[in-house]
C-alpha atoms as a PDB file:
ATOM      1  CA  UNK A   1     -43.590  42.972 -88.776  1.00  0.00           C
ATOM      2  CA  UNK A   2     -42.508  44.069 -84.946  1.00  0.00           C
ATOM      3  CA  UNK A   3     -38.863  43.697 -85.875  1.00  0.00           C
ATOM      4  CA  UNK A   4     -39.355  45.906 -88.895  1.00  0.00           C
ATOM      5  CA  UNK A   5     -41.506  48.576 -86.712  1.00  0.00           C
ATOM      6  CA  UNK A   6     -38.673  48.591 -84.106  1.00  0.00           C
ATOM      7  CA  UNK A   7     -35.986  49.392 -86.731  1.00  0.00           C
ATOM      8  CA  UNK A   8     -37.961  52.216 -87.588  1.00  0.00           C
ATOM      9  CA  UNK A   9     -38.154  53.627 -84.444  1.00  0.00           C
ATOM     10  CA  UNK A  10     -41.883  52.462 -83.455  1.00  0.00           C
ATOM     11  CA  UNK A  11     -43.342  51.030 -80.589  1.00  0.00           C
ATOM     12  CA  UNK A  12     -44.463  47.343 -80.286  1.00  0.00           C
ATOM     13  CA  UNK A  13     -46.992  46.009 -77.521  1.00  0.00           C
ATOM     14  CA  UNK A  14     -45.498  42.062 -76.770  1.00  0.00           C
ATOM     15  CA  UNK A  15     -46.500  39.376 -74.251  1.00  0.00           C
ATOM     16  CA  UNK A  16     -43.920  38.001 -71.286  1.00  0.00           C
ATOM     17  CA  UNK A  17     -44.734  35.381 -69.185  1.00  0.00           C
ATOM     18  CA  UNK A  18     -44.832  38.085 -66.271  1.00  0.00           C
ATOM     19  CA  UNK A  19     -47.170  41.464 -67.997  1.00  0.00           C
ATOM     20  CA  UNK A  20     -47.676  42.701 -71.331  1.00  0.00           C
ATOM     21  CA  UNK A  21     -43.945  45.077 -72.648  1.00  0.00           C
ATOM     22  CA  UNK A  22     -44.642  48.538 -74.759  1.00  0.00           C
ATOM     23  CA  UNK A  23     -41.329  48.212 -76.639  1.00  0.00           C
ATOM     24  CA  UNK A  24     -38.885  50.265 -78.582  1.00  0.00           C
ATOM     25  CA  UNK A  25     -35.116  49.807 -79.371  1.00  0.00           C
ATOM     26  CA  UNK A  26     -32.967  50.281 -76.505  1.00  0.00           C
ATOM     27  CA  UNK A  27     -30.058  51.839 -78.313  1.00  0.00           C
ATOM     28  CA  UNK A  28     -32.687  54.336 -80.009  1.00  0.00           C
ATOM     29  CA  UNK A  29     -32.897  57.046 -77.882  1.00  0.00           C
ATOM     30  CA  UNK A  30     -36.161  58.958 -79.634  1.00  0.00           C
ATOM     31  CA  UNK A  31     -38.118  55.392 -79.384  1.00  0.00           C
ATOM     32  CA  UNK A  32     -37.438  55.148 -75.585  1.00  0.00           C
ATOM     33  CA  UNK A  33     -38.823  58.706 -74.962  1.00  0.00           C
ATOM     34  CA  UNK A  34     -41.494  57.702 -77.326  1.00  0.00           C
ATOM     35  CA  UNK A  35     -42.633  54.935 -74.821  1.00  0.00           C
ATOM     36  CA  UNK A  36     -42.096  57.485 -72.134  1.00  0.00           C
ATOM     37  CA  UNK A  37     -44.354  59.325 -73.727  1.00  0.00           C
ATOM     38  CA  UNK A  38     -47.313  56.870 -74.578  1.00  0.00           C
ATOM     39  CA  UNK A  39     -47.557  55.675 -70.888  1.00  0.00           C
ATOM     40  CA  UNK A  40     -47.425  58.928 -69.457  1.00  0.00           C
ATOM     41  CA  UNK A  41     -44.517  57.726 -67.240  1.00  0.00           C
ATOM     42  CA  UNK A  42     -42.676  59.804 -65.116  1.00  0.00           C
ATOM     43  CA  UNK A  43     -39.192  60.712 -66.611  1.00  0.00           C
ATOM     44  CA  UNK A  44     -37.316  59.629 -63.513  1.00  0.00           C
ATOM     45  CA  UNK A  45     -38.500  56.194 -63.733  1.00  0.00           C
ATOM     46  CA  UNK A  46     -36.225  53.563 -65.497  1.00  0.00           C
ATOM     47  CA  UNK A  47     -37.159  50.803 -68.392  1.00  0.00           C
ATOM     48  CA  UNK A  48     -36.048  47.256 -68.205  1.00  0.00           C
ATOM     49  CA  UNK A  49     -34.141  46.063 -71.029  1.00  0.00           C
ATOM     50  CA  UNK A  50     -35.198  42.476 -72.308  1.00  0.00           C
ATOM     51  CA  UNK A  51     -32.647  40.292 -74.386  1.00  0.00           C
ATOM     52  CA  UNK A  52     -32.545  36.939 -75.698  1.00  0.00           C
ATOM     53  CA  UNK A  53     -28.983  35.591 -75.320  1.00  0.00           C
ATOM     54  CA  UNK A  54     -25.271  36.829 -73.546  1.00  0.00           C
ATOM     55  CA  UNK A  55     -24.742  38.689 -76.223  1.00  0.00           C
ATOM     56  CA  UNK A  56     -27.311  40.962 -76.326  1.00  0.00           C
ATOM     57  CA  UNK A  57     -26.995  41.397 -72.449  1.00  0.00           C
ATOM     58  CA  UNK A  58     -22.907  42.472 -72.982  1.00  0.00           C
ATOM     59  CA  UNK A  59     -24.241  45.233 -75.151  1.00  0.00           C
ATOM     60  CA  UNK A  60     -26.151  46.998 -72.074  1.00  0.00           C
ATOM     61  CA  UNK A  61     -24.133  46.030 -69.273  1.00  0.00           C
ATOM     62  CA  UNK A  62     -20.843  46.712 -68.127  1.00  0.00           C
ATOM     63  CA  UNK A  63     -19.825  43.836 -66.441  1.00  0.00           C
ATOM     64  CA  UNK A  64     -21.310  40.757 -65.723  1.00  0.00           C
ATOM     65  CA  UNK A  65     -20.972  40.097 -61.778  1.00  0.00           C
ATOM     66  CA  UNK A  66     -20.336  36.563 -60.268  1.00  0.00           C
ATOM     67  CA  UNK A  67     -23.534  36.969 -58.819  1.00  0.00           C
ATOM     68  CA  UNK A  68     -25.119  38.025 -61.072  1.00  0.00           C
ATOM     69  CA  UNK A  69     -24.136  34.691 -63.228  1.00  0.00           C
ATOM     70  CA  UNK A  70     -25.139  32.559 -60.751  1.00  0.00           C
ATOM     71  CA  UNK A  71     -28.828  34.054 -60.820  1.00  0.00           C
ATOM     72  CA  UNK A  72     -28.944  34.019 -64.616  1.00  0.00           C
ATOM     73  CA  UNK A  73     -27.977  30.582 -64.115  1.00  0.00           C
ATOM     74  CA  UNK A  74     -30.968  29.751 -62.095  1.00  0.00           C
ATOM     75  CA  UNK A  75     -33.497  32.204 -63.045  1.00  0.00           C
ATOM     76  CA  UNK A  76     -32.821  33.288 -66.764  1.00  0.00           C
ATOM     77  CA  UNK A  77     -35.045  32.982 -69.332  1.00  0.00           C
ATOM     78  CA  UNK A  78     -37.658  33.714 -66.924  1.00  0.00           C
ATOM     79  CA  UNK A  79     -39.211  36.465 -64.439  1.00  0.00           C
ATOM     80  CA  UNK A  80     -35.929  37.667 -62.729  1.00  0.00           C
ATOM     81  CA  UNK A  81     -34.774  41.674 -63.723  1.00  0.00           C
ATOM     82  CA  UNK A  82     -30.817  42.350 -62.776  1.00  0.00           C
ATOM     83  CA  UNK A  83     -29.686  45.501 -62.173  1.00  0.00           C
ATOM     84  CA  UNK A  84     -25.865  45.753 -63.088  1.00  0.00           C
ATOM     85  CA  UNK A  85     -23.770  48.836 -64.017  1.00  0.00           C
ATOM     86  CA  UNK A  86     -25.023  49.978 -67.838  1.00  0.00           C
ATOM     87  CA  UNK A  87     -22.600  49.879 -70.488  1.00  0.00           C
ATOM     88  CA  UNK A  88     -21.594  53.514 -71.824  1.00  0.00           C
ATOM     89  CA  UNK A  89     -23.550  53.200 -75.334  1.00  0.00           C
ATOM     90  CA  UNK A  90     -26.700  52.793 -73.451  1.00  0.00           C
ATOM     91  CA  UNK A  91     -28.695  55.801 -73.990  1.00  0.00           C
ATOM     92  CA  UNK A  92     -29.659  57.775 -70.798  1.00  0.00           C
ATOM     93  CA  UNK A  93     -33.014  58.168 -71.597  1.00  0.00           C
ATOM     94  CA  UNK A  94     -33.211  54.281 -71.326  1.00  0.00           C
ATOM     95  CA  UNK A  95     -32.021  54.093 -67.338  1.00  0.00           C
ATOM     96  CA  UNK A  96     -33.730  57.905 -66.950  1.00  0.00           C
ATOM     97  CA  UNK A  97     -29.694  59.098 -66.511  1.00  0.00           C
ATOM     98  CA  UNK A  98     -28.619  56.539 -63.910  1.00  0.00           C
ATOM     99  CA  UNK A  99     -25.622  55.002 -64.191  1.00  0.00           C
ATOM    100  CA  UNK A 100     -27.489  51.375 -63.720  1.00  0.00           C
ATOM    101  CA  UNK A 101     -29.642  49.153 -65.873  1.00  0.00           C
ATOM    102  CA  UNK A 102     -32.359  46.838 -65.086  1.00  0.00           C
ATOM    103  CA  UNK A 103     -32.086  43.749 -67.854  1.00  0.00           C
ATOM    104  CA  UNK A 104     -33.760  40.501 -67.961  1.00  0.00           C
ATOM    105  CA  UNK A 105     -34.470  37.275 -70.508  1.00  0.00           C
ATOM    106  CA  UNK A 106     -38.344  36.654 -70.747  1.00  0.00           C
ATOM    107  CA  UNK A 107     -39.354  33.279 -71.293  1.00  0.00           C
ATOM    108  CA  UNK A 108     -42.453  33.646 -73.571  1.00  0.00           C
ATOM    109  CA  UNK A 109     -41.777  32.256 -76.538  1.00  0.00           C
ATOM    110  CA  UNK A 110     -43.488  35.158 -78.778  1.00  0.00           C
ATOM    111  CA  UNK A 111     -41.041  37.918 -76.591  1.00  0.00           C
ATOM    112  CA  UNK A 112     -37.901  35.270 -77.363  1.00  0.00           C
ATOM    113  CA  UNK A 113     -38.815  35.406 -80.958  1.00  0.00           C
ATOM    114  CA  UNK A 114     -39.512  38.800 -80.960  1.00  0.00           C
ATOM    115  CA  UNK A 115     -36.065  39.629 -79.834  1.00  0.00           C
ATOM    116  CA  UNK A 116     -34.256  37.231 -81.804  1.00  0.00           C
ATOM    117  CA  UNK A 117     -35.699  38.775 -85.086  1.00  0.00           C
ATOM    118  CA  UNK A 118     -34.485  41.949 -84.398  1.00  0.00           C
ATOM    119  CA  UNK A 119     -31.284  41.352 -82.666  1.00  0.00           C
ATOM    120  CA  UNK A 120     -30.687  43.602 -80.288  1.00  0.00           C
ATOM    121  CA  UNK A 121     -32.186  44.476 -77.000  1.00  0.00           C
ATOM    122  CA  UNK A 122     -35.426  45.914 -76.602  1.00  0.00           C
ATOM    123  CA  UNK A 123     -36.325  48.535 -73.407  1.00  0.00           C
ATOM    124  CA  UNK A 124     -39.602  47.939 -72.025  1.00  0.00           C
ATOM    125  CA  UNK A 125     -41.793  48.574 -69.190  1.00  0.00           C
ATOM    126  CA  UNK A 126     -45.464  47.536 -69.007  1.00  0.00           C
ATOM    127  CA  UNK A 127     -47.652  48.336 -71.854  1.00  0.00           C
ATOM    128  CA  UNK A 128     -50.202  50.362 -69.741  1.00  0.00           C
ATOM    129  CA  UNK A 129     -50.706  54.126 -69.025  1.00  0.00           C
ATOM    130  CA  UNK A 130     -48.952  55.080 -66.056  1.00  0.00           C
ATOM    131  CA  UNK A 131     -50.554  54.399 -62.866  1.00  0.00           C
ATOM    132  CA  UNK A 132     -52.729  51.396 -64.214  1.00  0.00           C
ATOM    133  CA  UNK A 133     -53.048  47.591 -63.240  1.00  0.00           C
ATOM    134  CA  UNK A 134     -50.214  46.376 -65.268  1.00  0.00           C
ATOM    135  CA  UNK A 135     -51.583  44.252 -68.543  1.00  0.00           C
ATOM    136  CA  UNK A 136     -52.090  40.330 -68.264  1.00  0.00           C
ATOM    137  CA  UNK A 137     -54.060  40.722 -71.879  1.00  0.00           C
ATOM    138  CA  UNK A 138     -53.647  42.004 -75.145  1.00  0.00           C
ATOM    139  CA  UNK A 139     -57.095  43.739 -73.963  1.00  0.00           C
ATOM    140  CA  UNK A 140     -55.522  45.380 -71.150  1.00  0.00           C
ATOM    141  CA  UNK A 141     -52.466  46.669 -73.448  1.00  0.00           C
ATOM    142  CA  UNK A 142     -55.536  47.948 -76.430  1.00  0.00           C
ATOM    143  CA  UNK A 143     -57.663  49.230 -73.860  1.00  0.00           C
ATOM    144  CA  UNK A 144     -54.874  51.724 -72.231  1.00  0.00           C
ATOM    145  CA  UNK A 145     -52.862  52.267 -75.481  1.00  0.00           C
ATOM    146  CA  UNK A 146     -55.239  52.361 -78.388  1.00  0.00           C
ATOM    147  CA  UNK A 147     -54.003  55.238 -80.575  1.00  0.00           C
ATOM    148  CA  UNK A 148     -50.583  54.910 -79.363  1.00  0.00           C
ATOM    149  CA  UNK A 149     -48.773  51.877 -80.859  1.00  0.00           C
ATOM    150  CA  UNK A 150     -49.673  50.346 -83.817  1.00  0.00           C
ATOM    151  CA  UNK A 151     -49.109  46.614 -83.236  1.00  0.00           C
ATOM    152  CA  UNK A 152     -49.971  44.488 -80.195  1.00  0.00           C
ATOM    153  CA  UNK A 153     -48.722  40.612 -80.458  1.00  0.00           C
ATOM    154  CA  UNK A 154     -51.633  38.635 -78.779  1.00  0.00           C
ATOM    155  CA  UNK A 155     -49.596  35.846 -76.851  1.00  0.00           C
ATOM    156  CA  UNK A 156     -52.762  35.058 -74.278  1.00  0.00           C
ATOM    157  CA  UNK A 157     -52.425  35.205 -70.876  1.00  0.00           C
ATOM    158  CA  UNK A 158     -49.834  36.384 -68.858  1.00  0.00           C
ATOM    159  CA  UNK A 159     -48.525  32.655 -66.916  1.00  0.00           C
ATOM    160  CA  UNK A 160     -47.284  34.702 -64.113  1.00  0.00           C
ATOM    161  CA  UNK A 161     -49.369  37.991 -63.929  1.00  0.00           C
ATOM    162  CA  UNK A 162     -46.857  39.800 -61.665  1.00  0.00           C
ATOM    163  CA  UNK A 163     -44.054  42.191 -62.976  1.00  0.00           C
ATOM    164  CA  UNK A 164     -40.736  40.802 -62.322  1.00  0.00           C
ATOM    165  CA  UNK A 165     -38.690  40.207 -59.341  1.00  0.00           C
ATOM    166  CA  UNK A 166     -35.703  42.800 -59.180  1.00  0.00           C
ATOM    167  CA  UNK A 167     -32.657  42.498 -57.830  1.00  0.00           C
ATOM    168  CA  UNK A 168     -29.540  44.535 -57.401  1.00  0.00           C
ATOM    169  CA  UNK A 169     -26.603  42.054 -58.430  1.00  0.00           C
ATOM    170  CA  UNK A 170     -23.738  44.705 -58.525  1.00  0.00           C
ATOM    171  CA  UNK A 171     -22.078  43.062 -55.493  1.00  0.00           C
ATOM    172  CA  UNK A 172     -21.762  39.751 -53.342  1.00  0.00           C
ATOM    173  CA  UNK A 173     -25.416  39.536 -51.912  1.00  0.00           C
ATOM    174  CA  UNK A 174     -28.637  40.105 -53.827  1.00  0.00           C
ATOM    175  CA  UNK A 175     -30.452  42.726 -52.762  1.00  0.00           C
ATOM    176  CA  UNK A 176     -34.254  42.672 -53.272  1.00  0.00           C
ATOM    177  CA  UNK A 177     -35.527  45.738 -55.277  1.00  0.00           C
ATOM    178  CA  UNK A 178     -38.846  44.497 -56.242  1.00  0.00           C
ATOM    179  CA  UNK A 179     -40.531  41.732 -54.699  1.00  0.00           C
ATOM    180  CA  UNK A 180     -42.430  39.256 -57.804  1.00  0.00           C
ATOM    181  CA  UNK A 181     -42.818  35.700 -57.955  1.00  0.00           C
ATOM    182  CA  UNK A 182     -39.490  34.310 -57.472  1.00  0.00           C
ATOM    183  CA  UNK A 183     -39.033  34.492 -53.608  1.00  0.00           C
ATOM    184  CA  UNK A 184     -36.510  35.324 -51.503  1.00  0.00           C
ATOM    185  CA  UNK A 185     -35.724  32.075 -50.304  1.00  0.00           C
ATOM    186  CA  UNK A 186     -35.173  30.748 -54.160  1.00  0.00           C
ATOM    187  CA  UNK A 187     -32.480  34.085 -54.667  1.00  0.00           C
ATOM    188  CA  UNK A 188     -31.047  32.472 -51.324  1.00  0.00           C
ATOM    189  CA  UNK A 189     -30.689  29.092 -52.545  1.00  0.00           C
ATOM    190  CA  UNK A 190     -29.064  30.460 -56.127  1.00  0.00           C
ATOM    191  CA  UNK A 191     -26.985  33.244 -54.867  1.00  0.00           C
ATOM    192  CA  UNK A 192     -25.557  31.352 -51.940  1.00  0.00           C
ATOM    193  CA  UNK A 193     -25.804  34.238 -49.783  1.00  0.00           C
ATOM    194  CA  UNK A 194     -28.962  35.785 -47.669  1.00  0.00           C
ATOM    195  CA  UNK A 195     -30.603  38.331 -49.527  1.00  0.00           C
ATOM    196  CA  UNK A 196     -30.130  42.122 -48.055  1.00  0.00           C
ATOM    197  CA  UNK A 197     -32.877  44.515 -48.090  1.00  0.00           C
ATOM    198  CA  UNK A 198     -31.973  48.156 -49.883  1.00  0.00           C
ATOM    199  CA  UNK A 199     -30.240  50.909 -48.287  1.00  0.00           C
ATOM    200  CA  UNK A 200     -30.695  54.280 -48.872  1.00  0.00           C
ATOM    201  CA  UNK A 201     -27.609  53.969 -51.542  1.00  0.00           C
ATOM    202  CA  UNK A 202     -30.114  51.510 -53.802  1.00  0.00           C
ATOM    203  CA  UNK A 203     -30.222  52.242 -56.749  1.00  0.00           C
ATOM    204  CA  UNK A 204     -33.685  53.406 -59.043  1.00  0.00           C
ATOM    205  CA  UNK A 205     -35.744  50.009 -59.648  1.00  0.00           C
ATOM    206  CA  UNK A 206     -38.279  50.314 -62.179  1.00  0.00           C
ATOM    207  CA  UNK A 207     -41.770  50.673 -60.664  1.00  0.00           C
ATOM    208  CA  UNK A 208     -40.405  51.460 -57.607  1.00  0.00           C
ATOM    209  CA  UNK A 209     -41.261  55.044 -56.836  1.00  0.00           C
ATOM    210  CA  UNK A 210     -44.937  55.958 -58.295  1.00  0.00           C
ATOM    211  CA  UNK A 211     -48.147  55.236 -57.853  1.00  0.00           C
ATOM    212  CA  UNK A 212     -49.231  51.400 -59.564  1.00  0.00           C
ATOM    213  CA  UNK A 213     -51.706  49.197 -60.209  1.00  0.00           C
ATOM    214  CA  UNK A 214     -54.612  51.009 -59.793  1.00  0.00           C
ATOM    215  CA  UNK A 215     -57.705  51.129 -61.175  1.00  0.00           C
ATOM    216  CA  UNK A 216     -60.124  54.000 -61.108  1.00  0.00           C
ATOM    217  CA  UNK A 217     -62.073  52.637 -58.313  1.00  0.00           C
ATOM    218  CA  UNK A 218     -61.244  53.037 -54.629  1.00  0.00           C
ATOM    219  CA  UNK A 219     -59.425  49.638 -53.352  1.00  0.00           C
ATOM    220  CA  UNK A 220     -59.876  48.459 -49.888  1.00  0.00           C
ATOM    221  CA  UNK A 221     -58.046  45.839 -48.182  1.00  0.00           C
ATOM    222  CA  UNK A 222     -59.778  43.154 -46.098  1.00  0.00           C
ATOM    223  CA  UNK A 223     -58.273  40.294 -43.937  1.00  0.00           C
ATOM    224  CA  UNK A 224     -59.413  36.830 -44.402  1.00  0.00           C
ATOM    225  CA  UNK A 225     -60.767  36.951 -41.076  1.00  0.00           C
ATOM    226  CA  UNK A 226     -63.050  39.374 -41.342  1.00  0.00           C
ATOM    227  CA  UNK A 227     -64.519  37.910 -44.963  1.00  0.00           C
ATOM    228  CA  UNK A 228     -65.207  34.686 -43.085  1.00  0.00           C
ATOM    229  CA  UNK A 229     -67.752  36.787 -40.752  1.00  0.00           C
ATOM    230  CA  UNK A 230     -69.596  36.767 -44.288  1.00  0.00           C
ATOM    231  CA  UNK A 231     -70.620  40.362 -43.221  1.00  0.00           C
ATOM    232  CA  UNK A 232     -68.943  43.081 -44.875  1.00  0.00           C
ATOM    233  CA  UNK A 233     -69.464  46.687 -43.887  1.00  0.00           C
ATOM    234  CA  UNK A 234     -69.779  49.111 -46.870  1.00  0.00           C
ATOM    235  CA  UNK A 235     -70.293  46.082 -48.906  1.00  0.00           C
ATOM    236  CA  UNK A 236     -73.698  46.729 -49.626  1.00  0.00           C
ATOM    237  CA  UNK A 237     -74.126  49.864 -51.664  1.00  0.00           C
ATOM    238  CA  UNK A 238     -74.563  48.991 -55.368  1.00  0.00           C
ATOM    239  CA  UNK A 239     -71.227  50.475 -56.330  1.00  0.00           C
ATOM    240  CA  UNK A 240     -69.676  48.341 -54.409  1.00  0.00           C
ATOM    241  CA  UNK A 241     -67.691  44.856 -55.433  1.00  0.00           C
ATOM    242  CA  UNK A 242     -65.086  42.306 -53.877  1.00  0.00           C
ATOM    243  CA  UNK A 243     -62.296  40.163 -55.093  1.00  0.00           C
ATOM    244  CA  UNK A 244     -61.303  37.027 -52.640  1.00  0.00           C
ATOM    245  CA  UNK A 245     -59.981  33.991 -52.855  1.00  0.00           C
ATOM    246  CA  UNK A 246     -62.521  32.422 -49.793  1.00  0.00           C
ATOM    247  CA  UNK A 247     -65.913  31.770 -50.825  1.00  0.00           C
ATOM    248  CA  UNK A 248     -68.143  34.134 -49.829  1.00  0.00           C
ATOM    249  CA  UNK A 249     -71.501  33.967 -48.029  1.00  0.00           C
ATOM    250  CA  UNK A 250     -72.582  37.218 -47.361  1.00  0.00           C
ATOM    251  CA  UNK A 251     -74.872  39.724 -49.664  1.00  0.00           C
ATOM    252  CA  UNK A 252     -73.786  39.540 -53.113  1.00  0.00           C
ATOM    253  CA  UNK A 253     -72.028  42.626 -54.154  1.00  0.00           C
ATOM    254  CA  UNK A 254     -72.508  44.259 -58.345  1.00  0.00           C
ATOM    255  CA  UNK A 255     -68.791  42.544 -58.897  1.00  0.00           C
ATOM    256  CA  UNK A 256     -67.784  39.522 -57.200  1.00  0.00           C
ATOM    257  CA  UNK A 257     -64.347  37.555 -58.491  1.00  0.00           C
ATOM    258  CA  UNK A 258     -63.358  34.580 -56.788  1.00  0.00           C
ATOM    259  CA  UNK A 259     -60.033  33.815 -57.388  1.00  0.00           C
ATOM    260  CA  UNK A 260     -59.053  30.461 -56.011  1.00  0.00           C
ATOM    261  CA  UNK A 261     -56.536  28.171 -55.780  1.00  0.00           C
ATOM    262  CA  UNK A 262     -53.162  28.720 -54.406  1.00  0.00           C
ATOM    263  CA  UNK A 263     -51.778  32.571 -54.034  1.00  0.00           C
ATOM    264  CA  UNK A 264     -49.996  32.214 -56.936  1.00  0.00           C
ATOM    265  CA  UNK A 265     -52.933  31.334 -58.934  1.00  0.00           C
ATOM    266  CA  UNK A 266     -54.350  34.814 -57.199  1.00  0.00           C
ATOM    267  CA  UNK A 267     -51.749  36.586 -58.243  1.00  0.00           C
ATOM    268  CA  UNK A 268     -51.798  35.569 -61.948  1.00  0.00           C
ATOM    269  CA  UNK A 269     -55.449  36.879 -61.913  1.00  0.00           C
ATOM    270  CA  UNK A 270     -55.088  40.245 -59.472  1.00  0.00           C
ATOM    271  CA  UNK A 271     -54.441  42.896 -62.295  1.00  0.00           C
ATOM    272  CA  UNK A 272     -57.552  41.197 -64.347  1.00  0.00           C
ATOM    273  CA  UNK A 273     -59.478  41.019 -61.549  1.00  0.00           C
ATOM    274  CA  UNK A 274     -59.023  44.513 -60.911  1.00  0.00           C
ATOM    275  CA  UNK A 275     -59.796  45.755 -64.563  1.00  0.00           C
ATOM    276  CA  UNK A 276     -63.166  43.644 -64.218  1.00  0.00           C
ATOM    277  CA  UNK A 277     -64.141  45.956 -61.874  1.00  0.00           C
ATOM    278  CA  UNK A 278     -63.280  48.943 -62.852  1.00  0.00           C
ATOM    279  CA  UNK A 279     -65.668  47.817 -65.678  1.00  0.00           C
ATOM    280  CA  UNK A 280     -68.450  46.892 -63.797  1.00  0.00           C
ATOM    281  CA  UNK A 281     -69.121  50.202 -62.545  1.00  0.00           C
ATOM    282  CA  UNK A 282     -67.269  49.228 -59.109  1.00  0.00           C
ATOM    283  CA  UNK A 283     -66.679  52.507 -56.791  1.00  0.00           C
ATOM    284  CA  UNK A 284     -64.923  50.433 -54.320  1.00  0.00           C
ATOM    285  CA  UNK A 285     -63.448  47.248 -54.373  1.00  0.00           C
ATOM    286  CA  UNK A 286     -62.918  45.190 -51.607  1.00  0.00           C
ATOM    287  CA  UNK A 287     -59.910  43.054 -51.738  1.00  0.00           C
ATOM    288  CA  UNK A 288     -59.005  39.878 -49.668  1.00  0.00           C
ATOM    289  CA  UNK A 289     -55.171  40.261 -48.336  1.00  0.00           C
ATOM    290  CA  UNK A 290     -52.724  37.412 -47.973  1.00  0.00           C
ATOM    291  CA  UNK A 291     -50.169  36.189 -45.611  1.00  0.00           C
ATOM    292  CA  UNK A 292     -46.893  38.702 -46.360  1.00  0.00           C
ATOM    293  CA  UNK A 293     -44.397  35.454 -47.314  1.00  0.00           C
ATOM    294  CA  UNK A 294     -43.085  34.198 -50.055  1.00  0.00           C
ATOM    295  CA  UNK A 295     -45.263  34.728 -53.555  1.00  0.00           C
ATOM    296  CA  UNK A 296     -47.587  36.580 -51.271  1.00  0.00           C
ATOM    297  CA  UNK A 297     -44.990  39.351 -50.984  1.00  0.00           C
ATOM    298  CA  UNK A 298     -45.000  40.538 -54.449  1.00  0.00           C
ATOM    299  CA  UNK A 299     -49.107  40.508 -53.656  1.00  0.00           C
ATOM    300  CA  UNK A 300     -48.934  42.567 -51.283  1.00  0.00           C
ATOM    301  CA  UNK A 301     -46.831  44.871 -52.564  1.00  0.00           C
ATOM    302  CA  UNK A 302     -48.923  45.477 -55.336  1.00  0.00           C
ATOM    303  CA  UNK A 303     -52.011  45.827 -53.355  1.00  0.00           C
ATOM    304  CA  UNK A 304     -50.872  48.364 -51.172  1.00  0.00           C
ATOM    305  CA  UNK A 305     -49.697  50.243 -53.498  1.00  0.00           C
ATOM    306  CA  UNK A 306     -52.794  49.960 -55.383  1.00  0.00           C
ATOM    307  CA  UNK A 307     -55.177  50.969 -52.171  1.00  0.00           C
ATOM    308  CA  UNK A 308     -53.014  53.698 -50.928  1.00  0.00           C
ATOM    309  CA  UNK A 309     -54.203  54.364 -47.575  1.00  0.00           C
ATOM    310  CA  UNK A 310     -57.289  52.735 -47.801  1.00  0.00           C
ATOM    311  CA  UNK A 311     -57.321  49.620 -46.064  1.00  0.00           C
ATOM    312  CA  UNK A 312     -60.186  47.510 -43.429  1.00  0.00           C
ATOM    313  CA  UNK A 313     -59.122  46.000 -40.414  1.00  0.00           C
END
C-alpha cells in the first residue's frame, strides 16, 4: 500500500533506524513540494534521498567519489547521509535548487522494504512539522501530521533516535556537516583521512540552518555538576520539569525523565523525552548536558539548538 501511494504522488510516514521519514518520490517533483508543504519547512532547506541498493543511488548522484565508496563501505545500510554532486534528472525542488544531494541507505528493515517495493528512491526528511523534536514514534509522526498523510508504517522505536550523521564526500577528506551517532573518529578510521570541519564554501546540509528540535516549552541546559548539588534553582514552580541521566535527589519536579545508561542510550530517548514534557504541561524543562565528544556531539548539537539561548551554568 505505501509503494502504491508513492506512485500516485502521496506522502508516506516510514520508520529508519535513526527518526521517523515523511516520504514522497524523489523524481516527482509535485510530491516533494507536497512534503515541503506538510512540515511547514522552509523552501531553502534540502531533503535526503533514501535508497536501497547502487542502483538506485546512480539515479541521484552524479558520480560516486572514492571516498565516498569507502564510507558506503563502512557505514551503508545504516545512519550515514552523503552529500555528492546530484545527477541532472533530480528535480530541484528535491535539493531546494542546489547543485548537491544528500543520499543515504537506512537500515530498518520496514524503510529497506519500503524502498525495494517501489524501486526508486524516495526524498525524505523527518516526518514532523518544522521546528519539532524529530519523531522516534509512529505517535510523534500522528501527533504532528494527522490530516496530512494518509499512511504511517508503525516500525517501533527509533534504535538510534538521532537524525543522521552528514558528510560532504565530494572530495578527498570527509567533511562533517551534521554531527549524529557515527563519530568522527569512526569517519577517520573508514575514510583514511582526518575529517575537516566546513568552510564557508559547504554546501546546504539538511537540518542545518533552522530552528530544531524543539518543543513548545522553554529548554534549559544544566551541567552535571550543578544537578549533583540536588538543588535546582527555578526547579520548583509547578510548570517546571527535568530530563537527566544522574539520579536526582532534590524536590521532585511535575515531569521528571531519567534517562540512563550510556549517552547513547540518552540520545535514543532525547526527542521522546522532550515530547513527554511538552505533554505534561512542562513550561520549562531542565535538561542535563553531556561531555561535547564523540556520540555526545550529535547531543549537543541538538540541544542547543533546541534551548536557543537559554542555558544554566
Amino acid at each position: 500500500m505505501g509503494a502504491r501511494l508513492l506512485r500516485g504522488g502521496g506522502l508516506v510516514v516510514f520508520p529508519t533506524e535513526t527518526v521517523y521519514g515523511l516520504g514522497a518520490r524523489a523524481f516527482d517533483p509535485k510530491a516533494a513540494r507536497r512534503v515541503y508543504r506538510a512540515k511547514g519547512r522552509p523552501a531553502d532547506n534540502p531533503l535526503i534521498v533514501h535508497v536501497a541498493s547502487e542502483e538506485q543511488l546512480l539515479c541521484v548522484v552524479r558520480r560516486v567519489t572514492p571516498l565516498a565508496r569507502r564510507l558506503m563501505k563502512a557505514f551503508w545500510p545504516g545512519p550515514l547521509t552523503l552529500v555528492l554532486e546530484k545527477a541532472r534528472e533530480l528535480p530541484p525542488a528535491v535539493t531546494a535548487g542546489h547543485r548537491t544531494v544528500a543520499v543515504r541507505m537506512p537500515s530498518h528493515p520496514a524503510a529497506l522494504a519500503l524502498l525495494r517495493a517501489l524501486g526508486e528512491p524516495i526524498a525524505a526528511p523527518s516526518a514532523n512539522r518544522s521546528g519539532r523534536p524529530s519523531p522516534t514514534a509512529a505517535e510523534h509522526a500522528l501527533k504532528d501530521l494527522k490530516g496530512r498523510v494518509p499512511l504511517i508504517l508503525d516500525g517501533g522505536p527509533c534504535r538510534k533516535g538521532l537524525e543522521s550523521t552528514i558528510v560532504d564526500a565530494r572530495g578527498r577528506r570527509p567533511v562533517l556537516l551534521r554531527p549524529g551517532t557515527i563519530t568522527t573518529q569512526a569517519l577517520a578510521r573508514a575514510a583514511k583521512s582526518a575529517v575537516a570541519a566546513p568552510g564557508r564554501r559547504a554546501p546546504p546540509a539538511p537540518g542545518g540552518r533552522h530552528r530544531h528540535y524543539s518543543p513548545s516549552c522553554r529548554v534549559v541546559l544544566v551541567s552535571p555538576s550543578l544537578l549533583r548539588r540536588s538543588t535546582l534553582p527555578g526547579l520548583h514552580p509547578p510548570s517546571a520539569g527535568l530530563v537527566c541521566r544522574q539520579d536526582w535527589n532534590g524536590s521532585r519536579p511535575i515531569f521528571l525523565k531519567h534517562l540512563s545508561g550510556n549517552v547513547s542510550a540518552y540520545a535514543r530517548g532525547l526527542f521522546a523525552a522532550l515530547r513527554e514534557a511538552e505533554s505534561a504541561g512542562v513550561k520549562t524543562l531542565y535538561v542535563e548536558t553531556v561531555a561535547d565528544r564523540g556520540v555526545g556531539r550529535a547531543v549537543m548539537d541538538r540541544l542547543r539548538r533546541a534551548a536557543l539561548r537559554d542555558s544554566g551554568q
